[in-house]
PDB file of N, CA and C in Angstrom:
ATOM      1  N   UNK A   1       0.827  -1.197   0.000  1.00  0.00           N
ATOM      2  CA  UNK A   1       0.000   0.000   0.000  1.00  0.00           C
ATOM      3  C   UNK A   1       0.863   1.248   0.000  1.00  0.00           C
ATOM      4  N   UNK A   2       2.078   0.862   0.677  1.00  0.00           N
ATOM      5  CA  UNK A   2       2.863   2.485   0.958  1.00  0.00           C
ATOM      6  C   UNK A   2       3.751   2.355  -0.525  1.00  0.00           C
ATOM      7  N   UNK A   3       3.928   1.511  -0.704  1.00  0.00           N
ATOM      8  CA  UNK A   3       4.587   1.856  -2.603  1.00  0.00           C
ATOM      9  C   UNK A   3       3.864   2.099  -3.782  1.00  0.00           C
ATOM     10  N   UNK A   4       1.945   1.881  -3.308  1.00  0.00           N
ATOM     11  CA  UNK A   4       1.104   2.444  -4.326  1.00  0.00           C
ATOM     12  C   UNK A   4       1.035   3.916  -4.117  1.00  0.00           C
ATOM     13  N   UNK A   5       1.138   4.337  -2.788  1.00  0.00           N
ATOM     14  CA  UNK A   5       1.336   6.328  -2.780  1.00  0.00           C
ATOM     15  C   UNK A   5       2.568   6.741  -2.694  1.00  0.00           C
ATOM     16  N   UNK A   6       3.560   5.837  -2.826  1.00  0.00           N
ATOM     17  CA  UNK A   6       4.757   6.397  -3.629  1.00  0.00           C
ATOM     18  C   UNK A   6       4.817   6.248  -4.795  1.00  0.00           C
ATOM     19  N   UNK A   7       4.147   5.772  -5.526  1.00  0.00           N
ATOM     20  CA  UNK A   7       4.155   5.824  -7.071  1.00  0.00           C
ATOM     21  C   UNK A   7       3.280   6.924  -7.753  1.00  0.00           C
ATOM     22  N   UNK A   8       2.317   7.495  -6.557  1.00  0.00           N
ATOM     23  CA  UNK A   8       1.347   8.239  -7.048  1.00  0.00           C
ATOM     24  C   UNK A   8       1.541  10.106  -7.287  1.00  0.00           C
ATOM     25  N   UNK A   9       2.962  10.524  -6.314  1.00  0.00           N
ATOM     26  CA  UNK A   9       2.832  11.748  -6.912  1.00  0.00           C
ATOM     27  C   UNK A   9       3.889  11.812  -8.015  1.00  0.00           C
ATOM     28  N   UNK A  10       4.785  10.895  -8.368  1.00  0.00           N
ATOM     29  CA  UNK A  10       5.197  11.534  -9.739  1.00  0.00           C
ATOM     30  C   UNK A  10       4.251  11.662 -11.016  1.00  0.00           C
ATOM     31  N   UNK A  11       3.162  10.219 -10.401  1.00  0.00           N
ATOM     32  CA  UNK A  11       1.955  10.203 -11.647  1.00  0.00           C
ATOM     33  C   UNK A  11       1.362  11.178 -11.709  1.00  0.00           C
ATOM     34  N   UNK A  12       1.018  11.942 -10.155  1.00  0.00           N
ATOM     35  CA  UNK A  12       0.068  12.931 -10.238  1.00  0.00           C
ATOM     36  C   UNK A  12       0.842  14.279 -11.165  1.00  0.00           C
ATOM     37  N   UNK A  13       2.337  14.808 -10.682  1.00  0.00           N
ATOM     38  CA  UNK A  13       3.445  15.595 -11.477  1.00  0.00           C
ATOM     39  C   UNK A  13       2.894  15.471 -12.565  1.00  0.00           C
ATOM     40  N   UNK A  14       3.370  14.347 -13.534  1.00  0.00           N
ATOM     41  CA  UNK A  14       3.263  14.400 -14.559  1.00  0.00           C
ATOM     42  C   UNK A  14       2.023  14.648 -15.105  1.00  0.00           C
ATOM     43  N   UNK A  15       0.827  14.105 -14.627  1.00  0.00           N
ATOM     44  CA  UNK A  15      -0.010  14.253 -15.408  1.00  0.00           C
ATOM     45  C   UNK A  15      -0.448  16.050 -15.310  1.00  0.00           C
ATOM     46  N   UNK A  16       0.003  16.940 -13.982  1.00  0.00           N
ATOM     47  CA  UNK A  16      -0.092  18.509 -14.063  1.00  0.00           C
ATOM     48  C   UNK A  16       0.685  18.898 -15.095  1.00  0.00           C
ATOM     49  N   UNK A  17       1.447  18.341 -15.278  1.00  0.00           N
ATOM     50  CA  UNK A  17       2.688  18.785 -16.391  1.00  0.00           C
ATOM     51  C   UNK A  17       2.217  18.563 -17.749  1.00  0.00           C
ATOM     52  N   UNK A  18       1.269  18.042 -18.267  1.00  0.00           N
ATOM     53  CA  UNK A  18       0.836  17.316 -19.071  1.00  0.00           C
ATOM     54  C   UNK A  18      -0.355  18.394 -19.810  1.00  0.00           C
ATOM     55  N   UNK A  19      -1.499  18.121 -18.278  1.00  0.00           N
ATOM     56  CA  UNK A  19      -2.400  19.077 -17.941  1.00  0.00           C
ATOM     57  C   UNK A  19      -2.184  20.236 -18.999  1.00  0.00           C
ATOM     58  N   UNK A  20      -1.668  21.040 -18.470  1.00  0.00           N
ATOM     59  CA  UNK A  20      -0.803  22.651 -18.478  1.00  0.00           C
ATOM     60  C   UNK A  20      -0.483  22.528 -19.673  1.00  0.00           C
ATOM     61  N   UNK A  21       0.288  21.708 -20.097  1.00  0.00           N
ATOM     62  CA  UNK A  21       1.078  21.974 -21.961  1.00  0.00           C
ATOM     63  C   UNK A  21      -0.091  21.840 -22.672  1.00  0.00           C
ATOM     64  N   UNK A  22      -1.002  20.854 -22.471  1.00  0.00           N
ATOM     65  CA  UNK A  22      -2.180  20.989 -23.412  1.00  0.00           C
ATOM     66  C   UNK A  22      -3.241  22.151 -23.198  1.00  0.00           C
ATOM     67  N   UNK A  23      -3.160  22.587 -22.201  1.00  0.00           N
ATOM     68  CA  UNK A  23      -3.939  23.605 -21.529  1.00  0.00           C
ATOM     69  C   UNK A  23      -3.109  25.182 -22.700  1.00  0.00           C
ATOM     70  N   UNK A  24      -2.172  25.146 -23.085  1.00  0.00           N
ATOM     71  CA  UNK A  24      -1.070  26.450 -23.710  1.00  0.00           C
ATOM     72  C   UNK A  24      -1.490  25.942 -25.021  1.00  0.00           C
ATOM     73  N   UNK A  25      -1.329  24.827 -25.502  1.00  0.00           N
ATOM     74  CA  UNK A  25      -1.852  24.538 -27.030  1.00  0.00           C
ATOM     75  C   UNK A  25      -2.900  24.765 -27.335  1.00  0.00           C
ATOM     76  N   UNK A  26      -3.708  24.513 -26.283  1.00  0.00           N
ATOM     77  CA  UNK A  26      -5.142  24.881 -26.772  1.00  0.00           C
ATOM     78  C   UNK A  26      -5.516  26.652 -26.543  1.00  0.00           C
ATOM     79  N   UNK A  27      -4.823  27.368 -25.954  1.00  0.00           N
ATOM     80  CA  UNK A  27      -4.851  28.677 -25.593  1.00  0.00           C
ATOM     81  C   UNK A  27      -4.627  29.158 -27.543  1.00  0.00           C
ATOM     82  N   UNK A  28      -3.241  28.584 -27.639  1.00  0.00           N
ATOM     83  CA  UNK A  28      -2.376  28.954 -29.118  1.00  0.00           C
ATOM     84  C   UNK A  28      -4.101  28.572 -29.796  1.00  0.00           C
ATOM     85  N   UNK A  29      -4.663  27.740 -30.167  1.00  0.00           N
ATOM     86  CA  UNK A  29      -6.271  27.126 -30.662  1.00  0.00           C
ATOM     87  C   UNK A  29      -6.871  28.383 -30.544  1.00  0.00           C
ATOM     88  N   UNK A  30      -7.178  29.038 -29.647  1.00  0.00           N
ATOM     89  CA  UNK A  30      -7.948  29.997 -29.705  1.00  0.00           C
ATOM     90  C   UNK A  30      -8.015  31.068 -29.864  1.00  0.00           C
ATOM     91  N   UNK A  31      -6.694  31.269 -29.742  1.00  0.00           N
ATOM     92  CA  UNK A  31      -6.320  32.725 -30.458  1.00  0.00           C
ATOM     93  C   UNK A  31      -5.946  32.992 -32.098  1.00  0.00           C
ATOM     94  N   UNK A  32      -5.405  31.456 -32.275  1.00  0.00           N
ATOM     95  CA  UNK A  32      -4.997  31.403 -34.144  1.00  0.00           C
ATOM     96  C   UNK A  32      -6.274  30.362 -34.918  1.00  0.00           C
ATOM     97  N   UNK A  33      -7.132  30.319 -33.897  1.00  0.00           N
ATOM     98  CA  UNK A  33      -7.887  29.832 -34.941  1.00  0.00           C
ATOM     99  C   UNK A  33      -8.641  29.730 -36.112  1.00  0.00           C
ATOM    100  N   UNK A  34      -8.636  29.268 -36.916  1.00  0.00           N
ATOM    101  CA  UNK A  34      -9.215  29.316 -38.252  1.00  0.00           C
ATOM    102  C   UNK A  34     -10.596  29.710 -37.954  1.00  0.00           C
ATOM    103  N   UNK A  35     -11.234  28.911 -37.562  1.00  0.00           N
ATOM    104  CA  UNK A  35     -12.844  29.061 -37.531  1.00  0.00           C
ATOM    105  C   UNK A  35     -13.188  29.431 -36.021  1.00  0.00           C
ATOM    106  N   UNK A  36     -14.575  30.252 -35.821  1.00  0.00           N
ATOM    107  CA  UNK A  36     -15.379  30.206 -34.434  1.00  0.00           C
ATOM    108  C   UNK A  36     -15.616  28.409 -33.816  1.00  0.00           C
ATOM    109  N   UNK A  37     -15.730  27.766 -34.797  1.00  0.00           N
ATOM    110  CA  UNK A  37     -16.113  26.247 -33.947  1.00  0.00           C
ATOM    111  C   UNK A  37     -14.592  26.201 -33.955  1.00  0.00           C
ATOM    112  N   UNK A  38     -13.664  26.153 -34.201  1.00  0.00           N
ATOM    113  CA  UNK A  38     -12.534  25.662 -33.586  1.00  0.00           C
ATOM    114  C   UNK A  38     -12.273  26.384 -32.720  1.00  0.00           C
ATOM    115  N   UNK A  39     -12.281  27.738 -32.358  1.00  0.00           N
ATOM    116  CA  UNK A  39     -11.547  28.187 -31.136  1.00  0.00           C
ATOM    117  C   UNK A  39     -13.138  27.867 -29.792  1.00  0.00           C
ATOM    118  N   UNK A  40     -14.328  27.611 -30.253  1.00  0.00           N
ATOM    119  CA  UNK A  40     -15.729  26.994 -29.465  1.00  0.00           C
ATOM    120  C   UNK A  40     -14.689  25.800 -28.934  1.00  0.00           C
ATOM    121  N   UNK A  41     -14.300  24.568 -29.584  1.00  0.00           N
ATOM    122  CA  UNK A  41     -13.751  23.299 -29.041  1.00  0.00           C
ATOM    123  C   UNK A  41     -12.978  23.411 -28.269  1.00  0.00           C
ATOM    124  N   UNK A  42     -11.613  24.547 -28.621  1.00  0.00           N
ATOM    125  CA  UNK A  42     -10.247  24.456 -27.997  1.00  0.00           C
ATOM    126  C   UNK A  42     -10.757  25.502 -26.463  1.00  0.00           C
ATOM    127  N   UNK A  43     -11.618  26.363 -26.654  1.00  0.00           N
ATOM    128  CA  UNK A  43     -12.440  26.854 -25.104  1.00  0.00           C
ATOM    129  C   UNK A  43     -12.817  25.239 -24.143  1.00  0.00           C
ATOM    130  N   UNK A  44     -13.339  24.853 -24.801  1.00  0.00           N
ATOM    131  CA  UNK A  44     -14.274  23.299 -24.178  1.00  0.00           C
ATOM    132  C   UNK A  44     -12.580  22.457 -23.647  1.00  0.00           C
ATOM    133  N   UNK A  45     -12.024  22.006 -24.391  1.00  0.00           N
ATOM    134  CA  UNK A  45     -11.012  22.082 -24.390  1.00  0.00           C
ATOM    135  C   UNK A  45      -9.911  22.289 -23.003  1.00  0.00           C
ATOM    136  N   UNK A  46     -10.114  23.535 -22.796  1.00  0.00           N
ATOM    137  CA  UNK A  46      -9.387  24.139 -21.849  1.00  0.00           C
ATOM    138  C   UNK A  46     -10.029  23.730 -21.149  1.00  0.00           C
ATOM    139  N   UNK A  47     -11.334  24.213 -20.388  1.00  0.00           N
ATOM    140  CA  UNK A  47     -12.190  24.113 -19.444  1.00  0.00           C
ATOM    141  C   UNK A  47     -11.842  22.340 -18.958  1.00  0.00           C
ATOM    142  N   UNK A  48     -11.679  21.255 -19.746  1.00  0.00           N
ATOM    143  CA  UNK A  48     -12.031  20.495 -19.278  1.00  0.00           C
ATOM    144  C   UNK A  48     -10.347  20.460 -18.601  1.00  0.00           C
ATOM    145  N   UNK A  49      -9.070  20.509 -19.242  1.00  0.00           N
ATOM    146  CA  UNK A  49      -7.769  20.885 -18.309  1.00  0.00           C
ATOM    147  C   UNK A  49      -8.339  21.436 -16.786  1.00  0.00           C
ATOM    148  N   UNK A  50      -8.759  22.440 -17.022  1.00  0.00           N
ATOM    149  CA  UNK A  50      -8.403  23.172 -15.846  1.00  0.00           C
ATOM    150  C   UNK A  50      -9.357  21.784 -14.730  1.00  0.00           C
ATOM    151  N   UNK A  51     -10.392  21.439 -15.120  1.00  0.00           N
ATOM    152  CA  UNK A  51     -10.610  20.565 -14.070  1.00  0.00           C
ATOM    153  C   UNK A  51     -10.444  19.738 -13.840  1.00  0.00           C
ATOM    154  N   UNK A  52      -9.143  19.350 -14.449  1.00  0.00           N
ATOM    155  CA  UNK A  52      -8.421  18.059 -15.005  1.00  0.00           C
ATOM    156  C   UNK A  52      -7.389  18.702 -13.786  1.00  0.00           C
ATOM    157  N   UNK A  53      -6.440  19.747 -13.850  1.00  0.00           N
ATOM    158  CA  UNK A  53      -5.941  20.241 -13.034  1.00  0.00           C
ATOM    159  C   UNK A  53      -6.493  20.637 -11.585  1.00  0.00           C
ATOM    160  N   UNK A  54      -7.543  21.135 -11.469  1.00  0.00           N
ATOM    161  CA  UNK A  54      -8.077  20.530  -9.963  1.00  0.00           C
ATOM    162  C   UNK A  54      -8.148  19.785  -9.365  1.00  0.00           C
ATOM    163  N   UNK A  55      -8.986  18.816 -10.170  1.00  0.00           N
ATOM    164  CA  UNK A  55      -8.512  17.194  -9.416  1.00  0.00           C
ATOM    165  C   UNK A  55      -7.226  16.774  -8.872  1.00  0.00           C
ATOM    166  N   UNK A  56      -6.652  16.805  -9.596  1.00  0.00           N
ATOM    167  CA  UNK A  56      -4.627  16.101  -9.980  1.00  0.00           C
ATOM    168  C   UNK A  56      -4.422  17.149  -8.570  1.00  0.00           C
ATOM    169  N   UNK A  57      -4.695  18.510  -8.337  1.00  0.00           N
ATOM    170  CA  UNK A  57      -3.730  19.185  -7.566  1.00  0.00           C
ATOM    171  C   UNK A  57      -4.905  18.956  -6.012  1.00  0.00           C
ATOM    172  N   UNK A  58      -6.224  18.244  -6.172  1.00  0.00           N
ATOM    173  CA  UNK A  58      -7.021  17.916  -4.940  1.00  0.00           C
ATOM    174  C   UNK A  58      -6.132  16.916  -4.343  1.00  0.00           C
ATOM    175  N   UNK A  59      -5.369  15.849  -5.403  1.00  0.00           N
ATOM    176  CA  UNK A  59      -4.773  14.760  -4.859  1.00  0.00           C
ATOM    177  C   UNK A  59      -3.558  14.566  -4.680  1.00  0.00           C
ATOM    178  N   UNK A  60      -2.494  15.655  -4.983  1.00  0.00           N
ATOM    179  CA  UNK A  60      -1.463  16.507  -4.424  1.00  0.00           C
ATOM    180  C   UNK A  60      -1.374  16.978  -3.445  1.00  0.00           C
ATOM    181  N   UNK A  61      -2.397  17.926  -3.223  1.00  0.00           N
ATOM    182  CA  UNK A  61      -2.557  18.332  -2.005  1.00  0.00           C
ATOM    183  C   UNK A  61      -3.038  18.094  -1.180  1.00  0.00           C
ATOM    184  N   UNK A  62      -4.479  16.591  -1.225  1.00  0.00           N
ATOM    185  CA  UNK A  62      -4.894  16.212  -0.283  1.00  0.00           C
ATOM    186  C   UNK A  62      -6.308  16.910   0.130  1.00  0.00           C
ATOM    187  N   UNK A  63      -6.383  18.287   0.013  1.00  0.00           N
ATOM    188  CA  UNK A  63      -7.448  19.089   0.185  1.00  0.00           C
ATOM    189  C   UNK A  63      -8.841  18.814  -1.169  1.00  0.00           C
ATOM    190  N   UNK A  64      -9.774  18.345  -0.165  1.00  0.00           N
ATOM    191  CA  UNK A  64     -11.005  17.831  -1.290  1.00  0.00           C
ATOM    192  C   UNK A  64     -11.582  19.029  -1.713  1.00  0.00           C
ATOM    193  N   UNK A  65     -11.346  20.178  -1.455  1.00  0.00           N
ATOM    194  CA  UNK A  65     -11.862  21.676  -1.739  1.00  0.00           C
ATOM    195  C   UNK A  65     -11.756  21.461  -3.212  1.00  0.00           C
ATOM    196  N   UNK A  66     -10.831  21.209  -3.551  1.00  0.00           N
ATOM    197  CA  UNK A  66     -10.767  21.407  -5.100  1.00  0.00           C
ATOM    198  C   UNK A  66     -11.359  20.319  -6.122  1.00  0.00           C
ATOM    199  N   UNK A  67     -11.984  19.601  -5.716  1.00  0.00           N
ATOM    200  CA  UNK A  67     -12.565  18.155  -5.950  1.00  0.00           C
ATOM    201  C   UNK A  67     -14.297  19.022  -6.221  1.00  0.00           C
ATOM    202  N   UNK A  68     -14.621  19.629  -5.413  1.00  0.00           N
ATOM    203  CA  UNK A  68     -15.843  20.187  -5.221  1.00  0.00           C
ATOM    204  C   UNK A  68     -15.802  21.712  -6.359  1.00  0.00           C
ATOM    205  N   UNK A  69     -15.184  22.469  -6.088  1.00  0.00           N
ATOM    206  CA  UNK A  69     -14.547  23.455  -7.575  1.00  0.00           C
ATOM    207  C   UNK A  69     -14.451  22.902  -8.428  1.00  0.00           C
ATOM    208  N   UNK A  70     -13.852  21.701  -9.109  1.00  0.00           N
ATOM    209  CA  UNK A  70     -13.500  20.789 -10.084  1.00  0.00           C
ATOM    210  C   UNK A  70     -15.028  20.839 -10.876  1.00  0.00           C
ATOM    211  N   UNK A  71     -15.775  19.920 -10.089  1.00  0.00           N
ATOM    212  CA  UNK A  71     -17.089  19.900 -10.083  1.00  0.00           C
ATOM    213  C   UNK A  71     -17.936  21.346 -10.561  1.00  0.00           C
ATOM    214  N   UNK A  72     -17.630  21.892 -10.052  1.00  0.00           N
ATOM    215  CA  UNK A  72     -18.810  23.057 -10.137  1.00  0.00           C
ATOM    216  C   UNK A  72     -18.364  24.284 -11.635  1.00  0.00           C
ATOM    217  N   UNK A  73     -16.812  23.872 -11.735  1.00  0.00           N
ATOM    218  CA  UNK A  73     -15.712  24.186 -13.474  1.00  0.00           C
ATOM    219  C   UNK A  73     -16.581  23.236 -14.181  1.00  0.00           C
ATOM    220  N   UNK A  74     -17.009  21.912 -14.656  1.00  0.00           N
ATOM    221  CA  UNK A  74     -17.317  21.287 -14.899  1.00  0.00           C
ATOM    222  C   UNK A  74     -18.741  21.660 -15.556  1.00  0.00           C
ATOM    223  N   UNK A  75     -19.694  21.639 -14.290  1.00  0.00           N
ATOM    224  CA  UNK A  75     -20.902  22.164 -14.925  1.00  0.00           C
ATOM    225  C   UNK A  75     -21.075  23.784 -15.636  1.00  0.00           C
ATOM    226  N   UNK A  76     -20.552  24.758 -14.972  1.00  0.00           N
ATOM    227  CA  UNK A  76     -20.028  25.887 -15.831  1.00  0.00           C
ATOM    228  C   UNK A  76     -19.492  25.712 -17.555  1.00  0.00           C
ATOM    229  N   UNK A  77     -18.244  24.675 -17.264  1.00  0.00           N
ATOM    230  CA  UNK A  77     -17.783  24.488 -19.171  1.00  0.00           C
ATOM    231  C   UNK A  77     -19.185  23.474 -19.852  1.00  0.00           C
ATOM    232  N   UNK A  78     -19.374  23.320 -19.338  1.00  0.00           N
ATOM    233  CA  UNK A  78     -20.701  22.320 -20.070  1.00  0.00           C
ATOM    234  C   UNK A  78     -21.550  23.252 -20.445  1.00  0.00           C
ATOM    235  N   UNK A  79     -22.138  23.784 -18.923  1.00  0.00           N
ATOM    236  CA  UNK A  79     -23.676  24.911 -20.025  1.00  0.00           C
ATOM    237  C   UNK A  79     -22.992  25.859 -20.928  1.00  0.00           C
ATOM    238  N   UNK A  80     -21.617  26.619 -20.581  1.00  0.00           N
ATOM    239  CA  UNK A  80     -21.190  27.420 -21.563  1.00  0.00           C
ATOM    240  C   UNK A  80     -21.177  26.944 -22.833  1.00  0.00           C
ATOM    241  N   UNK A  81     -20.665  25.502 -23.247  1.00  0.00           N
ATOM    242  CA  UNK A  81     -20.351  25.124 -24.480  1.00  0.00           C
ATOM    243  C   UNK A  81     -21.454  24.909 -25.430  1.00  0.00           C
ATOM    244  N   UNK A  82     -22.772  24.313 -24.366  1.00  0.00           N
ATOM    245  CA  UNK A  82     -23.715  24.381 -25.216  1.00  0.00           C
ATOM    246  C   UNK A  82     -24.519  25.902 -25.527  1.00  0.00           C
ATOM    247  N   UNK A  83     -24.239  26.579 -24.659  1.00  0.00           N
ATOM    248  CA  UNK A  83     -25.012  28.356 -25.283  1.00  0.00           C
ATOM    249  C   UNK A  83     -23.871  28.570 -26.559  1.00  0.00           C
ATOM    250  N   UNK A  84     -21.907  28.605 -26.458  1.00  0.00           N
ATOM    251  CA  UNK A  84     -21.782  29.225 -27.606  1.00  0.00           C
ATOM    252  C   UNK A  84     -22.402  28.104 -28.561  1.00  0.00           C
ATOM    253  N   UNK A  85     -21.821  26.862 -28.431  1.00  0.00           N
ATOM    254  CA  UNK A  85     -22.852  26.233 -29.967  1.00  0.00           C
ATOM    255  C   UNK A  85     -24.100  26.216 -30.439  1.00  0.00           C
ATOM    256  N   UNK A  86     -25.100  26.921 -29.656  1.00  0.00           N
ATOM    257  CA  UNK A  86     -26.092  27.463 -29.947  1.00  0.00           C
ATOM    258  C   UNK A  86     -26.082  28.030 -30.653  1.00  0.00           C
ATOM    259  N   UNK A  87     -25.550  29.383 -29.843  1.00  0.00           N
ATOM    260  CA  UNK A  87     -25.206  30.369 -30.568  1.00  0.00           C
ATOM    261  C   UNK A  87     -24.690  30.577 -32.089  1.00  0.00           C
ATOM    262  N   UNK A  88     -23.571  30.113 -32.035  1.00  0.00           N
ATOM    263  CA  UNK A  88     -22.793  29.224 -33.512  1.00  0.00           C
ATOM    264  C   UNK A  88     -23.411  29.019 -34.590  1.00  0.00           C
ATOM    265  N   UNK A  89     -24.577  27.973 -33.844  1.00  0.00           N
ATOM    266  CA  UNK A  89     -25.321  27.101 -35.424  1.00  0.00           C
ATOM    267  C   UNK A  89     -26.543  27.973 -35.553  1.00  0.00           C
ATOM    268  N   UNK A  90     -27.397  28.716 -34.613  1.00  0.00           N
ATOM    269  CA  UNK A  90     -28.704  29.405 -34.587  1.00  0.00           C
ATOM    270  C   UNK A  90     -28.152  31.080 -34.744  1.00  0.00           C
ATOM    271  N   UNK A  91     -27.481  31.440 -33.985  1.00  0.00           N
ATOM    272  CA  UNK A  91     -27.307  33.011 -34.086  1.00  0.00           C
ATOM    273  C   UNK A  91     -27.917  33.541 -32.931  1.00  0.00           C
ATOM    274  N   UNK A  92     -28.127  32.821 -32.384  1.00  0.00           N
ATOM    275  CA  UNK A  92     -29.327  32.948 -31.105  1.00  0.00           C
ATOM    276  C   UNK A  92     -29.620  31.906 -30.521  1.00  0.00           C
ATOM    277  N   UNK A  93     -29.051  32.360 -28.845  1.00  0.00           N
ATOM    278  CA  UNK A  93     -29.385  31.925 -27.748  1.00  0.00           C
ATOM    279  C   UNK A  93     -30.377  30.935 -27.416  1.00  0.00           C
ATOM    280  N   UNK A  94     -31.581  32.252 -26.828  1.00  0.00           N
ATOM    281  CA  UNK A  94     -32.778  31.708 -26.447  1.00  0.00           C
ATOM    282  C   UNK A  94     -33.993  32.395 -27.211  1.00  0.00           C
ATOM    283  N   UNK A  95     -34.639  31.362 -28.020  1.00  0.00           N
ATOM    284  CA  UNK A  95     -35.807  31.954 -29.268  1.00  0.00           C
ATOM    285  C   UNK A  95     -36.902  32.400 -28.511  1.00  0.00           C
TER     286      UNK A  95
END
């Protein structure tokens, strides 16, 4: 058991490290993007990092605070993604 949570924060490292670089590529996505649905995805995209990065740093640090934020990033990038693709394909929100 004590060599499965020594194996677990370089996993957790890496996967913040990981996190983060895709989290900057997808930033580069949204600022050079070709189309509104591509920089729509690479937003979705991010959002789901960052609570990809909450988690990873809840279990770094031990503190479930960020487990519960994680969560609540989560439902935030979700309804957002579906208003801009609304938006996107209709031009409008709410008819």
């Amino acid at each position: 058991m004590a060599s499965d949570l020594a194996l677990l924060g370089p996993v957790v490292d890496a996967g913040l490290i990981l996190a983060a670089a895709l989290t900057l590529l997808a930033g580069y996505r949204v600022i050079k993007g070709p189309t509104v649905p591509d920089r729509v995805v690479a937003l979705d995209t991010i959002g789901t990092n960052v609570v990809a990065i909450a988690v990873l740093f809840a279990l770094d640090s031990g503190q479930g605070l960020f487990v519960t934020v994680s969560l609540v990033l989560a439902i935030i990038g979700f309804i957002s993604t579906i208003a801009v693709s609304q938006y996107v394909i209709e031009g409008d929100i709410i008819e």
